[in-house]
Protein backbone atom coordinates (compact mmCIF):
# COMPACT_ATOMS: atom_id res chain seq x y z
CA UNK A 1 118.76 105.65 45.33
CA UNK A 2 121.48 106.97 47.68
CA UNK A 3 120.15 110.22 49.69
CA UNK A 4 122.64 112.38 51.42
CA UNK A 5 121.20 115.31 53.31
CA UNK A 6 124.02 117.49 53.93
CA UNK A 7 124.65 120.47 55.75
CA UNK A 8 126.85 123.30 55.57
CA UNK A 9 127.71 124.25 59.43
CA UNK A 10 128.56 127.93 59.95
CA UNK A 11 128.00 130.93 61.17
CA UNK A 12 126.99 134.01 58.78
CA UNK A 13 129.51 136.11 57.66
CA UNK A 14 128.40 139.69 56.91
CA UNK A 15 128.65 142.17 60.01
CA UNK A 16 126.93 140.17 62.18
CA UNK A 17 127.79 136.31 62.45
CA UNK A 18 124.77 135.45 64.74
CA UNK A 19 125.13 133.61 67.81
CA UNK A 20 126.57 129.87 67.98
CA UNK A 21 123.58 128.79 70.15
CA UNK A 22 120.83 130.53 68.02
CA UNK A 23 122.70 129.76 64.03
CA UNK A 24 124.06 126.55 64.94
CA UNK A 25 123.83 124.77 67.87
CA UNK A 26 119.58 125.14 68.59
CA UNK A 27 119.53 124.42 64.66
CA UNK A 28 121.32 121.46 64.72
CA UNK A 29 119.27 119.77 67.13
CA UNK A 30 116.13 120.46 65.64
CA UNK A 31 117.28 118.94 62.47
CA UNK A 32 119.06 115.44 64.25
CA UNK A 33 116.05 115.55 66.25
CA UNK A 34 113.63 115.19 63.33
CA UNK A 35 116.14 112.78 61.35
CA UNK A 36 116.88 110.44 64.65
CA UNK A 37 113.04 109.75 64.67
CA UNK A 38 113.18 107.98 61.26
CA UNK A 39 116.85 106.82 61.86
CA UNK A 40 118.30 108.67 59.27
CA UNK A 41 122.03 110.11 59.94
CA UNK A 42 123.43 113.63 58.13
CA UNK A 43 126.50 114.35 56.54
CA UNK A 44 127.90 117.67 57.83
CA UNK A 45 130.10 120.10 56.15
CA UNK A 46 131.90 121.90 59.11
CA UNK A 47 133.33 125.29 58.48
CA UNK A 48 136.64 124.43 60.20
CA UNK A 49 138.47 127.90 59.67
CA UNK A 50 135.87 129.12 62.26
CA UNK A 51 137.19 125.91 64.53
CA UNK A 52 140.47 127.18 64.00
CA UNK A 53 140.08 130.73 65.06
CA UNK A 54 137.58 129.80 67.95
CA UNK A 55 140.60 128.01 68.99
CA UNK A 56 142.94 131.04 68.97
CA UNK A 57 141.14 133.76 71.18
CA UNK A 58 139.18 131.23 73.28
CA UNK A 59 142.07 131.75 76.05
CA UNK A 60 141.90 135.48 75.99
CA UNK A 61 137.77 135.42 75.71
CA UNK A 62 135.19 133.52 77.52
CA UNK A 63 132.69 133.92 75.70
CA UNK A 64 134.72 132.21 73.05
CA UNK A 65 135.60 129.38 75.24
CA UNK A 66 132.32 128.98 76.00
CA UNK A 67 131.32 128.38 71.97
CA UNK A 68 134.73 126.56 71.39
CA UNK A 69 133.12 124.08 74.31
CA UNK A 70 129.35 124.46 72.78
CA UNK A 71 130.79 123.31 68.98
CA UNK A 72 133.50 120.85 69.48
CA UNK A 73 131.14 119.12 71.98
CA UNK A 74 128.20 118.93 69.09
CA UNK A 75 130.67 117.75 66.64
CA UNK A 76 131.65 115.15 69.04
CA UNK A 77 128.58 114.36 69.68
CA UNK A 78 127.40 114.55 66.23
CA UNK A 79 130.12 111.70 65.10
CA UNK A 80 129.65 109.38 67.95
CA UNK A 81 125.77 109.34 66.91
CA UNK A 82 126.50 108.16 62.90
CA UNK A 83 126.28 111.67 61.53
CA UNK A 84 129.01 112.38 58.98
CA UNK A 85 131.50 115.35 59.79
CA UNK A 86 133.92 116.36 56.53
CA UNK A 87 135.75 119.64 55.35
CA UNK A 88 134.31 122.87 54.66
CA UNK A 89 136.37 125.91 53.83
CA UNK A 90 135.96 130.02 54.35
CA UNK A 91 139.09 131.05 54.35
CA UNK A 92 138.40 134.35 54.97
CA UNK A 93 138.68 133.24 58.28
CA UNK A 94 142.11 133.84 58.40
CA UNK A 95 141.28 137.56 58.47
CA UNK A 96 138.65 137.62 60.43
CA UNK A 97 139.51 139.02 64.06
CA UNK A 98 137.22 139.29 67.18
CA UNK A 99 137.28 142.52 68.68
CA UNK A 100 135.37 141.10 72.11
CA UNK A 101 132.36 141.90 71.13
CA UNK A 102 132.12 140.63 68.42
CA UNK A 103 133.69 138.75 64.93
CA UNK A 104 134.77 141.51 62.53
CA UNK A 105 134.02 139.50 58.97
CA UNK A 106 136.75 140.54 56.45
CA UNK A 107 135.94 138.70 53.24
CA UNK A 108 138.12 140.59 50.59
CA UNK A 109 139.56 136.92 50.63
CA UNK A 110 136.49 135.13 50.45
CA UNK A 111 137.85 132.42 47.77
CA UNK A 112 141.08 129.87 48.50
CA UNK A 113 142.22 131.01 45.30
CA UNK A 114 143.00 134.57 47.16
CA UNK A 115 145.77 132.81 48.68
CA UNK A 116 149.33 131.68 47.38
CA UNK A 117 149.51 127.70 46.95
CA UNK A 118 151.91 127.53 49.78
CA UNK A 119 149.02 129.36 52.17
CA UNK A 120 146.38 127.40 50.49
CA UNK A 121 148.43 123.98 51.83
CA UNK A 122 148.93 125.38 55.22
CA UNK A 123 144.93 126.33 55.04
CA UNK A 124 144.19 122.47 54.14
CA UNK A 125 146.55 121.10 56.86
CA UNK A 126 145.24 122.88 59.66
CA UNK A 127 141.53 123.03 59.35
CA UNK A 128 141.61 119.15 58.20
CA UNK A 129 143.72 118.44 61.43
CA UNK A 130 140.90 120.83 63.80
CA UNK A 131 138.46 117.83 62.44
CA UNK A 132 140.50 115.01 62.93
CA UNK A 133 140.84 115.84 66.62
CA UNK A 134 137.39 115.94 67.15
CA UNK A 135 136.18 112.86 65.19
CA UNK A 136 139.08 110.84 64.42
CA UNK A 137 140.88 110.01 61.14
CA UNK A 138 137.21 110.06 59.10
CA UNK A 139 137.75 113.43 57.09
CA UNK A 140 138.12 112.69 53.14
CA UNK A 141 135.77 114.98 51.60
CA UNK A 142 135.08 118.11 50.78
CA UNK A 143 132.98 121.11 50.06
CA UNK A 144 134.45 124.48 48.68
CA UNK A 145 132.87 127.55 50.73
CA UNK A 146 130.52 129.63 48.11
CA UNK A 147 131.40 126.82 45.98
CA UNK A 148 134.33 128.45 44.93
CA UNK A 149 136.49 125.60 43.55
CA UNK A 150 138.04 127.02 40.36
CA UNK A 151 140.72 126.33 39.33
CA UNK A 152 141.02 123.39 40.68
CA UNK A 153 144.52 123.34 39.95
CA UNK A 154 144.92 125.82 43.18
CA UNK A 155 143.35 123.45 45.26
CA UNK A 156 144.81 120.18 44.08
CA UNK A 157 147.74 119.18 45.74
CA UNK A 158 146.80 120.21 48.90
CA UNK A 159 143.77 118.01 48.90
CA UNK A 160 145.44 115.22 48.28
CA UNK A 161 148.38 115.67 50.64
CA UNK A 162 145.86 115.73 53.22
CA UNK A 163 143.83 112.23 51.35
CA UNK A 164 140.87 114.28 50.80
CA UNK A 165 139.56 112.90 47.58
CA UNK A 166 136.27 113.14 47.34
CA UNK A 167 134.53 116.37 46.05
CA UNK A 168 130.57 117.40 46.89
CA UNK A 169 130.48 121.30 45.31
CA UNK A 170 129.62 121.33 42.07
CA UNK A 171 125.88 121.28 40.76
CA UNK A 172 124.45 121.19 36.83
CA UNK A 173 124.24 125.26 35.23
CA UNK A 174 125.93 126.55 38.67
CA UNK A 175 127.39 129.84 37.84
CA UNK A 176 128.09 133.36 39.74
CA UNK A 177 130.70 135.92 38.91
CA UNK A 178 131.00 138.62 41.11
CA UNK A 179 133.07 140.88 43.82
CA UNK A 180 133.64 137.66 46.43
CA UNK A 181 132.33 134.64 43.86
CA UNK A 182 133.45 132.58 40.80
CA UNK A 183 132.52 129.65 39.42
CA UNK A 184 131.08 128.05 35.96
CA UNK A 185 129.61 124.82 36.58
CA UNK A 186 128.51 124.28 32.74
CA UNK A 187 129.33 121.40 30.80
CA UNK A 188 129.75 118.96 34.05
CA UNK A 189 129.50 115.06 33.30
CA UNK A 190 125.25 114.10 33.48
CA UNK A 191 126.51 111.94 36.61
CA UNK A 192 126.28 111.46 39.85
CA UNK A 193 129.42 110.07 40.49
CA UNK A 194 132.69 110.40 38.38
CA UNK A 195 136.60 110.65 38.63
CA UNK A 196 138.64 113.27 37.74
CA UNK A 197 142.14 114.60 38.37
CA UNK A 198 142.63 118.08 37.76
CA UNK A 199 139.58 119.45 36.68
CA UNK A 200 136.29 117.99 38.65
CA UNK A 201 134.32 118.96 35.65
CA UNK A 202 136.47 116.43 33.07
CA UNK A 203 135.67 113.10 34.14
CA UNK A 204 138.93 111.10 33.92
CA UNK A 205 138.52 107.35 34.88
CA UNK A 206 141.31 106.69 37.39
CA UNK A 207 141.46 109.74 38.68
CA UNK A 208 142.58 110.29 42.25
CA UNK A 209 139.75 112.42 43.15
CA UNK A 210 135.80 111.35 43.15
CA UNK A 211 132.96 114.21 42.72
CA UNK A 212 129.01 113.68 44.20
CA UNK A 213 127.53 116.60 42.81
CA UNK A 214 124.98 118.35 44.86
CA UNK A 215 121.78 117.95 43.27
CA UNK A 216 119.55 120.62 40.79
CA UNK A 217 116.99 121.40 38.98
CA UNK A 218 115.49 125.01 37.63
CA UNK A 219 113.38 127.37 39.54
CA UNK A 220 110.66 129.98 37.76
CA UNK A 221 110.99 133.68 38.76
CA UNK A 222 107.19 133.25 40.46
CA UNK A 223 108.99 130.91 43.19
CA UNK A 224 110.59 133.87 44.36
CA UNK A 225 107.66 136.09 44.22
CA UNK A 226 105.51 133.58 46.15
CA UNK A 227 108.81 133.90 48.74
CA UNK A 228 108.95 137.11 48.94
CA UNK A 229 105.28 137.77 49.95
CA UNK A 230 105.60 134.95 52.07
CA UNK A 231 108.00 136.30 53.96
CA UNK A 232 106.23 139.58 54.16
CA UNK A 233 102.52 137.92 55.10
CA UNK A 234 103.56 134.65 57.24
CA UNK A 235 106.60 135.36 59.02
CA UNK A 236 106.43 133.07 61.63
CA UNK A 237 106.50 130.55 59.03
CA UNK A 238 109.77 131.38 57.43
CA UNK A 239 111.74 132.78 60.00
CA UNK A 240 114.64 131.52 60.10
CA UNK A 241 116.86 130.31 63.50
CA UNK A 242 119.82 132.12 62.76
CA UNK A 243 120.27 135.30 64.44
CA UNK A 244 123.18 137.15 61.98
CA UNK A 245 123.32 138.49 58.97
CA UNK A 246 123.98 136.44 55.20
CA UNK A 247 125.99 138.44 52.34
CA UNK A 248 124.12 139.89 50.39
CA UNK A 249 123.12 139.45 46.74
CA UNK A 250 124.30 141.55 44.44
CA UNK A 251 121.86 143.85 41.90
CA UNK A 252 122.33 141.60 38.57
CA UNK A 253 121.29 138.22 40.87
CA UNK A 254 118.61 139.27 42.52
CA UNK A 255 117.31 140.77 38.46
CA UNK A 256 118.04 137.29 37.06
CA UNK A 257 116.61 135.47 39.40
CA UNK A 258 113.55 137.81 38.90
CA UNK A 259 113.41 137.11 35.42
CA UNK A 260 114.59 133.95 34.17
CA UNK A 261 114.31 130.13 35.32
CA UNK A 262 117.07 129.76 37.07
CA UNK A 263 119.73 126.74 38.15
CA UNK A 264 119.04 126.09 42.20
CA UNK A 265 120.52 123.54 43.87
CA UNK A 266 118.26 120.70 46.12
CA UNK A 267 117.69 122.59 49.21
CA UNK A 268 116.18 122.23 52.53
CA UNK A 269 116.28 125.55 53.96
CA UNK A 270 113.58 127.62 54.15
CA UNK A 271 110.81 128.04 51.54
CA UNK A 272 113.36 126.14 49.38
CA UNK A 273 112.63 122.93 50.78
CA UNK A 274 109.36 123.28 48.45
CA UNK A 275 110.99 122.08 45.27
CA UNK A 276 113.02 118.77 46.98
CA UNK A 277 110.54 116.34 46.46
CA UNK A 278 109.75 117.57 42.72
CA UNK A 279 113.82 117.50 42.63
CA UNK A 280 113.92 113.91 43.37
CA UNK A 281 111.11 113.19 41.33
CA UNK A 282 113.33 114.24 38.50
CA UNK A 283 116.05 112.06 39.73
CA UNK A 284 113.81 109.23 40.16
CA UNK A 285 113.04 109.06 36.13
CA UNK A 286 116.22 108.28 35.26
CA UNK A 287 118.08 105.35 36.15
CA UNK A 288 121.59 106.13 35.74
CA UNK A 289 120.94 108.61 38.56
CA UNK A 290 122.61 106.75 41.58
CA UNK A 291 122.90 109.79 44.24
CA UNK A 292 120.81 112.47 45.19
CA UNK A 293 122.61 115.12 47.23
CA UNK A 294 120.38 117.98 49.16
CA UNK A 295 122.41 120.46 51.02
CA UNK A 296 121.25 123.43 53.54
CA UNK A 297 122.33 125.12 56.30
CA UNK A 298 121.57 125.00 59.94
CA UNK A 299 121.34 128.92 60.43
CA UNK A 300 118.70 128.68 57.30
CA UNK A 301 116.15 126.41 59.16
CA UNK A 302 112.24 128.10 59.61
CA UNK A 303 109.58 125.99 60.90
CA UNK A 304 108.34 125.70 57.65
CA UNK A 305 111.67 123.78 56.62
CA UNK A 306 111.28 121.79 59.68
CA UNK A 307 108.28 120.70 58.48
CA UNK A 308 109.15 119.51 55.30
CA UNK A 309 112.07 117.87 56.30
CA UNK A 310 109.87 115.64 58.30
CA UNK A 311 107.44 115.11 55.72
CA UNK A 312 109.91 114.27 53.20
CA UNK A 313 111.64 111.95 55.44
CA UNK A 314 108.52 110.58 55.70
CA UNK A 315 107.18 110.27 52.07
CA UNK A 316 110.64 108.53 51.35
CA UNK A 317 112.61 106.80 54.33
CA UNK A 318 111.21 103.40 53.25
CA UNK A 319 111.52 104.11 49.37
CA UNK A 320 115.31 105.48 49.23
CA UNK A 321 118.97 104.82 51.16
CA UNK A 322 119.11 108.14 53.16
CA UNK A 323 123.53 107.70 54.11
CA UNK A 324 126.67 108.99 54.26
CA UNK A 325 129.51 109.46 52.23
CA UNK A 326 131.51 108.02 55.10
CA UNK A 327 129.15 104.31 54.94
CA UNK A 328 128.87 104.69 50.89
CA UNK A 329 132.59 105.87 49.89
CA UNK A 330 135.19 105.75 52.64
CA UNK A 331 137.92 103.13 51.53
């Protein structure tokens, strides 16, 4: 089976983004460090809106020059080592301004779809371009931010102008509606690799686009006790690197998740990373199941996640094809 660890590489966006050396750079290394060990590259999902604004005040702020220098030089770095580097998009970066102390996080915008289909082009463009000049003409996939990708339809042209055709976002029962989120990911193709065209949940068999879906499986409402109390009782355990602040969940969330198995996605931050290997496991059993896609977060890393990462690279390096969708899918 194809393995693709992948990693969602941002800051955190409620009123306190964290530090770059602290949520993503210190991160970062700790995880390449543990995968370089058992030769394994990662596939890395960079929030390039954050590129693009780092770019814009660096001249006026040093500070921000100083993280424009610390990221684009990890990114190199990152590329010229194997790792993978594709899209990820916030846009709510576009009205985000730093006040020199400081980002101030405006996400009233949160989802693409917030913005016309002319903006949403622009959006595409430039943060696929802030890539390119760090790693070259490598950039054809994608990851919506919150996984906020419907409709589709929004999103469509622009990806392709810009040849991004391949799609890792959606996972099986995903589903949040709320203040900055949407999407229902019922109903999606029992694949783990299809073709669609304007709608990644309706496989079409020529379509221009390709989806991976991130991988699943259901969680009990006693994993998140055991968390919590976790949290509370070994907190060296499961604190995580990132210095900022996530958005919160909202009230009905938090009460589902409390009382109802619940869709998660494979995970390898935090406490979560103790469901991957039963996740695969699952995966394993059947044999139409080609890919397995994990995803975390470098700001979500604890040295309890560290851990596991190395024990599951461990338990399974020799057993599975740990990639990238660069070796697997580029054309």
């Amino acid at each position: 089976m194809n393995i693709f660890i992948t990693l969602d590489y941002e800051l955190f966006f409620a009123d306190f983004s964290g530090s770059v050396e602290n949520s993503i750079i210190r991160p970062t290394n700790a995880l390449t460090s543990i995968a370089d060990h058992f030769m394994i590259k990662l596939n890395f999902f960079v929030d390039a809106g954050y590129l693009v604004r780092l770019k814009h005040y660096k001249d006026r702020y040093p500070q921000l020059q100083k993280d424009y220098d610390l990221i684009t030089d990890q990114i190199r770095t990152l590329s010229q080592n194997g790792h993978d580097i594709q899209l990820h998009i916030h846009p709510h970066w576009e009205d985000t301004d730093y006040d020199g102390t400081q980002w101030q996080m405006d996400t009233s915008r949160y989802r693409i779809h917030a913005f016309s289909k002319e903006e949403t082009m622009d959006i595409v463009t430039r943060y696929k371009e802030a890539l390119t000049e760090l790693v070259g003409d490598r950039v054809f996939a994608y990851r919506a931010g919150g996984w906020c990708i419907q409709p589709f339809t929004h999103l469509k042209e622009a990806l392709k102008a810009n040849k991004i055709w391949l799609d890792s976002t959606l996972y099986e029962g995903g589903y949040k509606k709320n203040s900055t989120h949407y999407f229902d990911f019922h109903n999606l193709p029992k694949k783990t690799f299809w073709r669609f065209e304007s709608d990644p949940l309706i496989e079409v068999k020529n379509g221009y686009f390709a989806e991976v879906p991130i991988s699943s499986t259901t969680v009990s409402p006693l994993f998140y006790i055991r968390y919590a109390l976790l949290r509370k009782f070994a907190k060296d355990a499961h604190r995580i690197m990132g210095d900022g602040k996530g958005v919160g969940r909202e009230g009905k969330d938090n009460l589902e998740m409390l009382t109802k198995f619940t869709p998660a996605v494979a995970s390898i931050d935090g406490y979560r990373i103790s469901y991957l290997q039963r996740t695969l496991n699952e995966y394993i059993k059947y044999s139409d199941k080609e890919n397995f896609v994990a995803m975390g977060h470098p700001k979500a890393q604890t040295p309890y996640s560290l851990n596991g990462l190395h024990k599951f690279f461990a338990d399974n390096h020799t057993k599975h094809h740990f990639t990238t969708y660069f070796e697997v899918f580029h054309e």
